[in-house]
N, C-alpha and C. Protein backbone atom coordinates (compact mmCIF):
# COMPACT_ATOMS: atom_id res chain seq x y z
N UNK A 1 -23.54 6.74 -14.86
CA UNK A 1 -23.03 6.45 -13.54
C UNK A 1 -23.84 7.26 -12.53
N UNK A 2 -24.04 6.69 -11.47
CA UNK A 2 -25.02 7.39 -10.60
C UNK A 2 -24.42 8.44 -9.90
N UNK A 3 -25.01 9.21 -9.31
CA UNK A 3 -24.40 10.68 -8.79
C UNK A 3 -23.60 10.36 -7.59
N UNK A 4 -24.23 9.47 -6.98
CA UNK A 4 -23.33 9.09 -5.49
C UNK A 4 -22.42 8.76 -5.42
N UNK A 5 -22.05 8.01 -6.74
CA UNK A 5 -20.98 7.11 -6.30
C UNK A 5 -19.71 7.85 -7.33
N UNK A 6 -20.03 9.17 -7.97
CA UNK A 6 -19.50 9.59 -9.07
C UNK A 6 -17.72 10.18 -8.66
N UNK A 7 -17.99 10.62 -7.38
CA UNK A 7 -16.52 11.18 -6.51
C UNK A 7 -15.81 9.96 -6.63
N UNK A 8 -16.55 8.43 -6.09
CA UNK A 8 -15.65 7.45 -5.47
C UNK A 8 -15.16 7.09 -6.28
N UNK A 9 -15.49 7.08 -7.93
CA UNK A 9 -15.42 5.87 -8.93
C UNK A 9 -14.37 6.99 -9.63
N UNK A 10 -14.62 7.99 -9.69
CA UNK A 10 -13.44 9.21 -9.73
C UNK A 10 -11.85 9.38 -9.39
N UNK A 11 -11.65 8.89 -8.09
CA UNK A 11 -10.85 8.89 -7.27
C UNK A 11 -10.31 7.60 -7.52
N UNK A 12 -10.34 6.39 -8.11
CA UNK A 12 -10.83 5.13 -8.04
C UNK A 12 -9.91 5.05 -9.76
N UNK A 13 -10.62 5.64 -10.43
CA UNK A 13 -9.93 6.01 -12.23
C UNK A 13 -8.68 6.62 -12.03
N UNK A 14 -8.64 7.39 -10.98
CA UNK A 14 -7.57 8.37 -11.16
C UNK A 14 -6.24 7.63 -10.33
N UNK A 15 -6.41 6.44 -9.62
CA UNK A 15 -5.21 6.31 -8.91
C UNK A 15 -4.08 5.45 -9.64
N UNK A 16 -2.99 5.72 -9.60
CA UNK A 16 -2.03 5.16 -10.29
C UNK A 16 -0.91 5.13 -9.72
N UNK A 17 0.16 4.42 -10.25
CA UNK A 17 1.45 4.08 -9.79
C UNK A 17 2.66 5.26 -9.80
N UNK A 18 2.94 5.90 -9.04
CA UNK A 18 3.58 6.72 -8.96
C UNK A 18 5.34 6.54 -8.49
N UNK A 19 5.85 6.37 -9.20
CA UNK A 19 7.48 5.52 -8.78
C UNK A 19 8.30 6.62 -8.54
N UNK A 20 8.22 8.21 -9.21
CA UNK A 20 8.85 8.98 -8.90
C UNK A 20 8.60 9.90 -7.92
N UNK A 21 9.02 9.57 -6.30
CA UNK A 21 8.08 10.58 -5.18
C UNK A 21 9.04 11.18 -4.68
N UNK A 22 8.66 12.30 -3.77
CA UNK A 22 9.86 13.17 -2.83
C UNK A 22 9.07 13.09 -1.61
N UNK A 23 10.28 13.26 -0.90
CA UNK A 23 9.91 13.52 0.67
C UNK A 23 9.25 14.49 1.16
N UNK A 24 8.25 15.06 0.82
CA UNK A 24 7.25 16.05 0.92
C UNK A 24 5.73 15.21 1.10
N UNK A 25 4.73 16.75 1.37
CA UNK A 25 3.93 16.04 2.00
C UNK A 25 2.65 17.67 1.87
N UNK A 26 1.46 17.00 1.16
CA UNK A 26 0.61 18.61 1.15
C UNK A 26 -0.30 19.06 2.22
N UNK A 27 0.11 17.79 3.07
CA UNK A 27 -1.20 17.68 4.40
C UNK A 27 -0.38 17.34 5.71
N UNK A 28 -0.82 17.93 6.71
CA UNK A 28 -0.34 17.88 7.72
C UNK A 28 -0.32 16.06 8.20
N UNK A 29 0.91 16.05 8.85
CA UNK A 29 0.83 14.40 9.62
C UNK A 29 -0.15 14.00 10.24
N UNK A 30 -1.20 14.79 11.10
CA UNK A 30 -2.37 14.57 11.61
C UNK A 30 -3.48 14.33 10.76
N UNK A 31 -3.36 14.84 9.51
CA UNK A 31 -4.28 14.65 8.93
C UNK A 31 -4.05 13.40 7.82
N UNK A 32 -2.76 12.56 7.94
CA UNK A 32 -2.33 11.18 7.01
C UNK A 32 -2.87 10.65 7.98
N UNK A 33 -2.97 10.60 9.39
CA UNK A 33 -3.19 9.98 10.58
C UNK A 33 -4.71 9.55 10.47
N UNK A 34 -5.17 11.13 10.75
CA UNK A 34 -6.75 10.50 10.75
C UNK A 34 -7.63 10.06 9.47
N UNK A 35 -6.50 10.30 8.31
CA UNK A 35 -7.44 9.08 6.64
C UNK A 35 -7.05 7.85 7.20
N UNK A 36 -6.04 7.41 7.67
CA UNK A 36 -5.63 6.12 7.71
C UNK A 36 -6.34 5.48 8.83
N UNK A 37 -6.63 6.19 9.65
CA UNK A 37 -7.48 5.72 11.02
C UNK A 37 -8.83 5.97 10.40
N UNK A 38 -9.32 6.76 9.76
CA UNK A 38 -10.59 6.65 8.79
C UNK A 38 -11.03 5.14 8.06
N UNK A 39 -9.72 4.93 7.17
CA UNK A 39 -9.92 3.41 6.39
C UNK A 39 -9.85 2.78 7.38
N UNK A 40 -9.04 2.66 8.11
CA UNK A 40 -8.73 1.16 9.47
C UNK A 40 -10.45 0.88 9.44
N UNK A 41 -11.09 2.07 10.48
CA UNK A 41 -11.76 2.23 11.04
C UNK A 41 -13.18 1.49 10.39
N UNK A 42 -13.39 1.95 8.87
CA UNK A 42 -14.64 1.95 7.71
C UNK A 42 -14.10 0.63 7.22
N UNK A 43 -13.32 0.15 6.60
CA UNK A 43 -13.13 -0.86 6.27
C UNK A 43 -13.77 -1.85 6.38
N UNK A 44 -14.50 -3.19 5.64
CA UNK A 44 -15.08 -4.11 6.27
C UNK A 44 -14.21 -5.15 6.28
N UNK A 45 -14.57 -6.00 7.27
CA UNK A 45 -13.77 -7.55 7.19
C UNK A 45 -14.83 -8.38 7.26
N UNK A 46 -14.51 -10.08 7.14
CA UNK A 46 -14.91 -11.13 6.96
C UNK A 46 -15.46 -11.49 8.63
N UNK A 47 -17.06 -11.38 9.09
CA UNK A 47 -17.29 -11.93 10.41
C UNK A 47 -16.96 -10.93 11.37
N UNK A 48 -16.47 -9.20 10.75
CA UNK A 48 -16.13 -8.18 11.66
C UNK A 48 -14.93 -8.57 12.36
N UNK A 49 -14.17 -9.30 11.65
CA UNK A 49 -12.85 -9.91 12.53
C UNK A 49 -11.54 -8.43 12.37
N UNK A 50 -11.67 -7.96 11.79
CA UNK A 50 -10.92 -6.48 12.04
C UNK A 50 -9.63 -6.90 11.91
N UNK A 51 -9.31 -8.15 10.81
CA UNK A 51 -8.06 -8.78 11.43
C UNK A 51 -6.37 -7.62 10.53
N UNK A 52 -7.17 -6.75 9.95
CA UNK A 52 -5.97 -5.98 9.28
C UNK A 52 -5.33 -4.53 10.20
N UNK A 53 -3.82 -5.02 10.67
CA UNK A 53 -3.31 -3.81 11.32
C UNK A 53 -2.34 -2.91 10.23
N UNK A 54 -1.94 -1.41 10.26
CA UNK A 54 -0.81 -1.15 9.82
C UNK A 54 -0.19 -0.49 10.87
N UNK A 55 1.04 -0.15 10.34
CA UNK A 55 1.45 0.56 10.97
C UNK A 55 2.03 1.83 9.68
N UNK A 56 1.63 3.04 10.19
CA UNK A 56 2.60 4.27 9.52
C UNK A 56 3.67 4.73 9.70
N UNK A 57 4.68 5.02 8.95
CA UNK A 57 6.24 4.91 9.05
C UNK A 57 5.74 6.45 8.38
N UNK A 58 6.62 7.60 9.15
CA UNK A 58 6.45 8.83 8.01
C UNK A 58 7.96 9.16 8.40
N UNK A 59 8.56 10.01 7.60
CA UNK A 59 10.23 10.92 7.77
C UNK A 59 11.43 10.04 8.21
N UNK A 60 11.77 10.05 9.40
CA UNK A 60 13.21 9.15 9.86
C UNK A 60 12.87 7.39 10.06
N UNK A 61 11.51 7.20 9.89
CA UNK A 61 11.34 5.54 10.06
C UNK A 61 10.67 5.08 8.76
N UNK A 62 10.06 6.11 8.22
CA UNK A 62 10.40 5.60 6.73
C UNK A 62 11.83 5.49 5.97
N UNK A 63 12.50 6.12 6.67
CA UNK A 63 13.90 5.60 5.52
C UNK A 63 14.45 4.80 6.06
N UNK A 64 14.32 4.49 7.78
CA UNK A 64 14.63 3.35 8.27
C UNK A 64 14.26 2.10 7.63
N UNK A 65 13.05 2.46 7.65
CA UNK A 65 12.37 0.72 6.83
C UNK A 65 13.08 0.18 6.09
N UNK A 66 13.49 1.61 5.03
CA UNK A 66 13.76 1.12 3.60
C UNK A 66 15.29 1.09 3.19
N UNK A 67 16.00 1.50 4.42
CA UNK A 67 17.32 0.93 4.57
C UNK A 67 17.65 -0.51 5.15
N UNK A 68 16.84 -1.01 5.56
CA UNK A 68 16.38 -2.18 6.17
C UNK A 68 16.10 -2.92 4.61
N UNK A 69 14.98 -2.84 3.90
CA UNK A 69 15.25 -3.39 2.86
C UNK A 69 16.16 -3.38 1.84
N UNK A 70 17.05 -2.43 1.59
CA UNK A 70 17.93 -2.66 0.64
C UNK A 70 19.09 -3.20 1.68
N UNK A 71 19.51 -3.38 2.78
CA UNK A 71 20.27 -3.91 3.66
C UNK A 71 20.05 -5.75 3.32
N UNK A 72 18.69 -6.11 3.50
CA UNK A 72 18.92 -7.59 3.06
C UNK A 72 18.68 -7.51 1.86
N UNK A 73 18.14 -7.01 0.85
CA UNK A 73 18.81 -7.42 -0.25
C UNK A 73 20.12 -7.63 -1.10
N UNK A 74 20.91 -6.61 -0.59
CA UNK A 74 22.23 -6.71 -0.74
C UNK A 74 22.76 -7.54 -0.12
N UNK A 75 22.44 -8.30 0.90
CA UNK A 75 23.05 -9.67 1.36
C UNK A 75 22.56 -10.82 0.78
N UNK A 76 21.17 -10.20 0.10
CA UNK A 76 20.54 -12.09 -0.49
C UNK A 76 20.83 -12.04 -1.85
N UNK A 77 20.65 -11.17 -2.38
CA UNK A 77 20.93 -11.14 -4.05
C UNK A 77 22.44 -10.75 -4.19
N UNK A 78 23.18 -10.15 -3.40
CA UNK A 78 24.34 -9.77 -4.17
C UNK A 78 24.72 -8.37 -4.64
N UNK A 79 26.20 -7.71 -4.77
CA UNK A 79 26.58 -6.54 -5.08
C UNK A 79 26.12 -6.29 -6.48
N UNK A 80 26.36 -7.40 -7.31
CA UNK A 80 26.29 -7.17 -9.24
C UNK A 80 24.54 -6.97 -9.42
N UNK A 81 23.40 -7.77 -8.59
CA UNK A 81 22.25 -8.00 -9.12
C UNK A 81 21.22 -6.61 -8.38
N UNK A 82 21.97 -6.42 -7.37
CA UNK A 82 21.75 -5.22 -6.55
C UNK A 82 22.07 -3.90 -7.21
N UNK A 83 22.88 -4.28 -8.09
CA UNK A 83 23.13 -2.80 -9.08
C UNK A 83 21.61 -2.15 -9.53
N UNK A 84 21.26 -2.98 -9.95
CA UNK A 84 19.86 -2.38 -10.89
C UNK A 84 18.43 -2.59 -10.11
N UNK A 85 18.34 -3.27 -8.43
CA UNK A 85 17.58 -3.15 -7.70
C UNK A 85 18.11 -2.02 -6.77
N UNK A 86 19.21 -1.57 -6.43
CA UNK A 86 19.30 -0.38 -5.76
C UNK A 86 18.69 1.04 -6.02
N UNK A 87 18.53 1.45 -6.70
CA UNK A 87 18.01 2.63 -7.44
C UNK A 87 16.74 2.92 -7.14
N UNK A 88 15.95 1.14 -7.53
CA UNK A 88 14.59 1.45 -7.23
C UNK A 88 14.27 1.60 -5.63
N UNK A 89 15.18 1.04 -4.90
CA UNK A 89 14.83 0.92 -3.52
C UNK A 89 15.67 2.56 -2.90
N UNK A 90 15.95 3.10 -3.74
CA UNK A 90 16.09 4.72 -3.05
C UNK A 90 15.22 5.59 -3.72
N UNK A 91 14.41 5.33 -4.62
CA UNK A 91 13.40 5.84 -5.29
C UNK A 91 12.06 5.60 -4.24
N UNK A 92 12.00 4.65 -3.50
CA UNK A 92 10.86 4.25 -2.49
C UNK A 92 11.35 5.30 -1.59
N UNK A 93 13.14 4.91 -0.75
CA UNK A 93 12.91 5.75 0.32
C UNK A 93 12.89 7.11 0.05
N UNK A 94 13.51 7.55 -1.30
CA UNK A 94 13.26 9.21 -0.91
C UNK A 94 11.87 9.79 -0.90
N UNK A 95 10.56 9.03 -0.96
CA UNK A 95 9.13 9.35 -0.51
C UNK A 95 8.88 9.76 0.86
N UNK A 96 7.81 9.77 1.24
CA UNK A 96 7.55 11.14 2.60
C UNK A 96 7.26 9.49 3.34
N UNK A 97 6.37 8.73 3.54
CA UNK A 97 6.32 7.50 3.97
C UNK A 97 6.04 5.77 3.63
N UNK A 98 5.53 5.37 4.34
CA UNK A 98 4.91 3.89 4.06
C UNK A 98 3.95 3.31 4.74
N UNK A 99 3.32 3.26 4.61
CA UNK A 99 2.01 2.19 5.37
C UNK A 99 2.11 0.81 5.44
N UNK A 100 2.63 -0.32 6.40
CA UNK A 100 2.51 -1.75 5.86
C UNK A 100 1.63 -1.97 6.43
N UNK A 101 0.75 -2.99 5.89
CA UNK A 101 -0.59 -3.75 6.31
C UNK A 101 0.14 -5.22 6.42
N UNK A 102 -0.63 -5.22 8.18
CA UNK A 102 -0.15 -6.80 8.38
C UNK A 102 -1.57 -7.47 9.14
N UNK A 103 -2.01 -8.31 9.20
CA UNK A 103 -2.76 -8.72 10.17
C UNK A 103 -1.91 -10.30 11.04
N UNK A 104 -2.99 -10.37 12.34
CA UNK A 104 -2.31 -11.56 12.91
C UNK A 104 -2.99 -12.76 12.33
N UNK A 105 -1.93 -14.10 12.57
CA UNK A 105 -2.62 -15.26 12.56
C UNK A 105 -4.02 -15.15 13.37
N UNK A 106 -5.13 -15.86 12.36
CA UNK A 106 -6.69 -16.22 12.99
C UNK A 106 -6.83 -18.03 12.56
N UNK A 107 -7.44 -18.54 12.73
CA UNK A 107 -7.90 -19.92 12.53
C UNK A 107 -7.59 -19.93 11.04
N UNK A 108 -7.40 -20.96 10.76
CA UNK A 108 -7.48 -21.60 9.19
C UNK A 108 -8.04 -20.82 8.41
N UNK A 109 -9.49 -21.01 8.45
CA UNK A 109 -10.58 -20.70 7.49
C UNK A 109 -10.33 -19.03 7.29
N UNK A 110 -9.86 -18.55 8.64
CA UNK A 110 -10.28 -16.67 8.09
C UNK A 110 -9.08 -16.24 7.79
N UNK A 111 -7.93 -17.20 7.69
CA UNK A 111 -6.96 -16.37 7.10
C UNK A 111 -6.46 -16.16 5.31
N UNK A 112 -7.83 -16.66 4.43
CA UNK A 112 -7.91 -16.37 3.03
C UNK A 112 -8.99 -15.09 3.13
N UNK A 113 -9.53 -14.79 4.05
CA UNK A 113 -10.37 -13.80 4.35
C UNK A 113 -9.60 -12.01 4.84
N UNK A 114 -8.97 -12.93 5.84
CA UNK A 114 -7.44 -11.53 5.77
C UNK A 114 -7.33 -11.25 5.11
N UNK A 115 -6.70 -11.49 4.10
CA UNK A 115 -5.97 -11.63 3.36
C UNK A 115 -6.96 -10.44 2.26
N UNK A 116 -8.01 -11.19 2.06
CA UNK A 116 -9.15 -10.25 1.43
C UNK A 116 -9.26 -8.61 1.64
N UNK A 117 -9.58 -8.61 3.36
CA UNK A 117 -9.72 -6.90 4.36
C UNK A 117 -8.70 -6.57 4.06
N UNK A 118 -6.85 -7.12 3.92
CA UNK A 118 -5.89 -6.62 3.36
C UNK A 118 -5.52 -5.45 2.48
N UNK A 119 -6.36 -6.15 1.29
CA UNK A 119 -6.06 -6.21 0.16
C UNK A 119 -7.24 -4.31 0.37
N UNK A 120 -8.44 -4.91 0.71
CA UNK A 120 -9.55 -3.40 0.91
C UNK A 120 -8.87 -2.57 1.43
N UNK A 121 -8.47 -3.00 2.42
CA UNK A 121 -7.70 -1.26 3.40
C UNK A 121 -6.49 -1.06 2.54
N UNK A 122 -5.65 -1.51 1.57
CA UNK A 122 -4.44 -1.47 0.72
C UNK A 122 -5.14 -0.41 0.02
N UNK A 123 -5.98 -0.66 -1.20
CA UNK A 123 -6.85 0.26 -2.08
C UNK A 123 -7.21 1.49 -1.60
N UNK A 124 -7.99 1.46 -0.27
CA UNK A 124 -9.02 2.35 -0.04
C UNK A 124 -7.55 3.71 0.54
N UNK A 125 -6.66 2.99 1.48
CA UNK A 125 -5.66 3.91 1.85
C UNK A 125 -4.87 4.42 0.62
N UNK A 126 -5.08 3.86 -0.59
CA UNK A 126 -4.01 3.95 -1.72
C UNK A 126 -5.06 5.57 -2.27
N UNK A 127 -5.91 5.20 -2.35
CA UNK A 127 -6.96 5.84 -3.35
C UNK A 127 -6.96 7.52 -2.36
N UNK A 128 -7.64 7.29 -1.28
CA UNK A 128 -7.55 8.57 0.08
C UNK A 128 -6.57 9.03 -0.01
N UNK A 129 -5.29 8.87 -0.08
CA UNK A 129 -4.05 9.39 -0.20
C UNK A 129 -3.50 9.86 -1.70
N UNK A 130 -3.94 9.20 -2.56
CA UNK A 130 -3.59 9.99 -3.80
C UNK A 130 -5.13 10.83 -3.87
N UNK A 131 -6.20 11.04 -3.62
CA UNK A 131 -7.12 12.26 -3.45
C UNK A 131 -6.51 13.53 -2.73
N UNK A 132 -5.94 13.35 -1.61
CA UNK A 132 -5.15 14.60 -0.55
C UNK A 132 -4.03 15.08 -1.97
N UNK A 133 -3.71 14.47 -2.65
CA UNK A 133 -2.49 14.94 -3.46
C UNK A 133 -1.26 14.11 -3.42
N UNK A 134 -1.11 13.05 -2.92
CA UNK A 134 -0.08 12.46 -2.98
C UNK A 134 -0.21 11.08 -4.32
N UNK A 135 1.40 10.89 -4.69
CA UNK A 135 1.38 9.42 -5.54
C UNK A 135 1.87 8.39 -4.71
N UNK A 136 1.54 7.34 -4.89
CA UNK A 136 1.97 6.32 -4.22
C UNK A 136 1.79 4.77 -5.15
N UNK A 137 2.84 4.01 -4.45
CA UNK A 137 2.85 2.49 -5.33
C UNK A 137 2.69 1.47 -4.29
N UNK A 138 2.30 0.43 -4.63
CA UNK A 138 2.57 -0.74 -3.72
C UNK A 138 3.75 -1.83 -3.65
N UNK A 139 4.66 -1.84 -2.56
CA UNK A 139 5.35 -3.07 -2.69
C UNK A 139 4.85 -4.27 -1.90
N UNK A 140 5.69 -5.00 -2.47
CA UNK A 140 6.21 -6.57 -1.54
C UNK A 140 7.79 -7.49 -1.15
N UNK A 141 7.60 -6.90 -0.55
CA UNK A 141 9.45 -7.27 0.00
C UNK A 141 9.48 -8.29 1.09
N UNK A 142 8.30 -8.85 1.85
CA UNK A 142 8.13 -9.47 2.37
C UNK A 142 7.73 -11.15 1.71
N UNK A 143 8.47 -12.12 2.26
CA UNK A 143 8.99 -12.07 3.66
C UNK A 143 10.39 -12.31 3.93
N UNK A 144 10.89 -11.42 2.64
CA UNK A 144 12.58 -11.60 3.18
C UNK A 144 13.05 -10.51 4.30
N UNK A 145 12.04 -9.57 4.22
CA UNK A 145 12.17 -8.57 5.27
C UNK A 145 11.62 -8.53 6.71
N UNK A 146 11.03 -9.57 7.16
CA UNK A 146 10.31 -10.01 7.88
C UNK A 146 10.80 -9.38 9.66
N UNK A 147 11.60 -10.25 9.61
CA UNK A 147 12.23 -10.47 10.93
C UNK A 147 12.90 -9.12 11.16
N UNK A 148 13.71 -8.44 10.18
CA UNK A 148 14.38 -7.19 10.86
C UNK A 148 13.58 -6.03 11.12
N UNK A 149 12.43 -6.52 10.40
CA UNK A 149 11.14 -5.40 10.39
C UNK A 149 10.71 -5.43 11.62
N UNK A 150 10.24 -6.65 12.04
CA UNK A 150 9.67 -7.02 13.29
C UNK A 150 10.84 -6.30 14.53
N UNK A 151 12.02 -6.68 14.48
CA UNK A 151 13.01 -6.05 15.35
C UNK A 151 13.08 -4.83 15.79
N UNK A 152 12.99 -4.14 14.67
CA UNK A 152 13.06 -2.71 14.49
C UNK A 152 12.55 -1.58 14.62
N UNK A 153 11.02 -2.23 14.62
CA UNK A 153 9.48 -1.78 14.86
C UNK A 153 8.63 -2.29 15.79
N UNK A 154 9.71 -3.24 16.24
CA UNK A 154 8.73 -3.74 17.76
C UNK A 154 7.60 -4.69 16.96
N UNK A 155 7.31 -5.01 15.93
CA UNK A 155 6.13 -5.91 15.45
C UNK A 155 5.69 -7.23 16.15
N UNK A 156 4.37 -7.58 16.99
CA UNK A 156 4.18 -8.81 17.17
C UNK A 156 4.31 -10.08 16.04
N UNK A 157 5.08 -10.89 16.53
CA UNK A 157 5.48 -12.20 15.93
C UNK A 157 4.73 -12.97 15.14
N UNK A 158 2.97 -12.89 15.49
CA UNK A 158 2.27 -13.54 14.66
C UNK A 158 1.81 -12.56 13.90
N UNK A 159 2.13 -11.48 13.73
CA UNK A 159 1.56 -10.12 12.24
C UNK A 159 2.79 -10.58 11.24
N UNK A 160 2.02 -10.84 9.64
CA UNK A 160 2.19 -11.35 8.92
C UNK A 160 2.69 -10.00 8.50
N UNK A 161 3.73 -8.98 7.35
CA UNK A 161 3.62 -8.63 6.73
C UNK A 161 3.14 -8.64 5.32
N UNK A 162 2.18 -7.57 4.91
CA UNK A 162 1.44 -8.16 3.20
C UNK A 162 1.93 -7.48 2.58
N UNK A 163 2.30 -6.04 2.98
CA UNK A 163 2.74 -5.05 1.12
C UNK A 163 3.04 -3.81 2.05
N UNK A 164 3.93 -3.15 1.26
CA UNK A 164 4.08 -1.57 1.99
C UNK A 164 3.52 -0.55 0.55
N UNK A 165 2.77 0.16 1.25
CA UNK A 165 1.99 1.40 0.30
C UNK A 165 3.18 3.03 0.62
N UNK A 166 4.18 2.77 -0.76
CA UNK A 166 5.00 4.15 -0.28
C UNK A 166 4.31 5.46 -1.16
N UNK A 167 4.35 6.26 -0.16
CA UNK A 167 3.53 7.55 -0.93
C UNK A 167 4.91 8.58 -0.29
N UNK A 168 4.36 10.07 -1.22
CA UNK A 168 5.25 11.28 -1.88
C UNK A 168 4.56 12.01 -2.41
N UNK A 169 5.24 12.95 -2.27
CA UNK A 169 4.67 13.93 -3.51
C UNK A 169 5.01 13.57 -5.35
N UNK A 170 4.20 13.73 -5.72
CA UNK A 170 4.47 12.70 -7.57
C UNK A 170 5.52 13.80 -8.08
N UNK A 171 6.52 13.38 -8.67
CA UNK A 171 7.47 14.09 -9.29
C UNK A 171 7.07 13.80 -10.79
N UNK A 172 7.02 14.38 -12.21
CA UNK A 172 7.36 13.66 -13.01
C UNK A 172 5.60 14.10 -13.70
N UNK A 173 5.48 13.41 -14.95
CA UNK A 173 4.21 13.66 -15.46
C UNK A 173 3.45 12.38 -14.98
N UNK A 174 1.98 12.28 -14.87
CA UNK A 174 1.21 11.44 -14.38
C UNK A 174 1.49 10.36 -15.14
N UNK A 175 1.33 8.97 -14.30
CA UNK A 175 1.45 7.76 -15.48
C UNK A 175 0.53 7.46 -16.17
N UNK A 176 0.88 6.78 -17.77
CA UNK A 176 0.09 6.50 -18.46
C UNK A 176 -0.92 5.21 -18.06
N UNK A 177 -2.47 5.63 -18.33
CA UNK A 177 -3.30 4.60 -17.93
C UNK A 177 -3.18 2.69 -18.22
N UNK A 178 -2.91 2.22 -17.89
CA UNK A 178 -2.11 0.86 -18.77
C UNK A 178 -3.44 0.29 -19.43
N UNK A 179 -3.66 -0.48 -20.23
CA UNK A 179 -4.31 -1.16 -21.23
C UNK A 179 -5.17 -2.39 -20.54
N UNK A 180 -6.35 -2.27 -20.82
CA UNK A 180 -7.14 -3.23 -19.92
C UNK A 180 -8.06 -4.08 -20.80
N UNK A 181 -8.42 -5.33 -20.62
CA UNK A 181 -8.99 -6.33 -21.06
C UNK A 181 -10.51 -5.87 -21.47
N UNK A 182 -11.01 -6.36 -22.85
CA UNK A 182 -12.23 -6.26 -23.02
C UNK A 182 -13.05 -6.06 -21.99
N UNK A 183 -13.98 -4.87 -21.67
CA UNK A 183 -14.97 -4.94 -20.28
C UNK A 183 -16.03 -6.05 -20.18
N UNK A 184 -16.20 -6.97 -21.88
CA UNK A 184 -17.20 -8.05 -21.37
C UNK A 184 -16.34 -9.09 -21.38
N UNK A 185 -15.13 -9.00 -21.13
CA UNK A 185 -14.21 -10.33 -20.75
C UNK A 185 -13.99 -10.33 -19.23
N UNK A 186 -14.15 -9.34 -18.56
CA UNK A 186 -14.02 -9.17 -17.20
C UNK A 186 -15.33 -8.77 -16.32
N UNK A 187 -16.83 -8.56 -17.08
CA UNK A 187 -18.34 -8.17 -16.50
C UNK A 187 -18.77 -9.22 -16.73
N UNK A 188 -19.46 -10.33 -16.78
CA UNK A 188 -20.89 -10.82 -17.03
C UNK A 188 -22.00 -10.28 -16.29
N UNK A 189 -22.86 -9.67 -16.67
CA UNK A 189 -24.18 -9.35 -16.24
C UNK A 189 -25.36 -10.31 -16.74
N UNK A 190 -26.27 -10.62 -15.57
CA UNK A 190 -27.32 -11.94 -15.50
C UNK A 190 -28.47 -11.35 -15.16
N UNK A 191 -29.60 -10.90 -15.82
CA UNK A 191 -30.79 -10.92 -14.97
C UNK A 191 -30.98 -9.43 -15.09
N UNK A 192 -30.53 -8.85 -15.61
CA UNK A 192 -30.85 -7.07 -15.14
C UNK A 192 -31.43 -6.43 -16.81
N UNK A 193 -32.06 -5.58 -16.54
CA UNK A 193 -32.85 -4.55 -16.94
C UNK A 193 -32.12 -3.94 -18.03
N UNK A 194 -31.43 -4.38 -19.02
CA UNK A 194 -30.20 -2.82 -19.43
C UNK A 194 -30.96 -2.33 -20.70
């Protein structure tokens, strides 16, 4: 592996799903601020269309959020089925925050391309943030959460929500690496030198 890229691909191995977090935090709020305004910023998109916003929820509007989501779920699923989804949804909020990535409606064609820059600034903020010391997981609660989110947070009407990235401090022993597909079931290499 080449020397340059040896930190990124590092950081990159090492990130994982972290479900057990606390409301703590090893870095100052200014400094979650300026990684996340770092990725916004570096990130590439499709045509430079920049079309991915988040917004950061840290302390009293992160648990807002996430009282907000277990609020409609307990109205859409029910008291009995909510038994065994409640738990996990106070396991999110007792984390330090959330990041959701939304971008706005663009024309037809660039919104499988969003969708793409999404998905980059999801990773790259996932990866930067478990480097500082934090664990973090990705959800999707959207789009049953849509509208009260938007209410609540002031969100423009055409920002799509895609996933909320909740991070914490990792409680618990690191998770085990999960099991991955043959590397020449997932590489083809054509044409190169090896």
């Amino acid at each position: 592996m080449p020397a340059g890229s040896s930190a990124f691909l590092a950081s990159l191995a090492n990130r994982r799903s972290y479900y057990a977090l606390r409301s703590a935090s090893p870095i100052p709020d200014s400094q979650i601020r300026s990684i996340l305004s770092h990725v916004m910023l570096t990130t590439p998109s499709a045509f430079n269309s920049q079309s991915t916003r988040a917004i950061l929820l840290l302390k009293e509007e992160h648990q807002k959020f996430w009282q907000i989501v277990k609020d409609v779920l307990l109205a859409r699923i029910g008291p009995e089925r909510f038994a065994t989804t409640g738990p996990k949804l106070d396991g999110f909020k007792a984390a330090y925050g959330t990041m959701k990535e939304k971008f706005p409606s663009y024309a037809e064609n660039f919104e499988p391309w969003s969708e793409h820059t999404s998905g980059m600034h999801q990773l790259n903020a996932w990866v930067a943030l478990e480097a500082e010391g934090f664990g973090a997981n990705l959800q999707h609660y959207n789009p049953i959460i849509d509208e009260k989110v938007q209410a609540a947070f002031d969100v423009a009407k055409e920002w799509k929500l895609r996933s909320q990235l909740v991070f914490g401090m990792p409680e618990g022993n690191s998770p085990v690496p999960k099991d991955k597909l043959p590397l020449d079931t997932l590489l083809k290499v054509l044409g190169a030198d090896l």
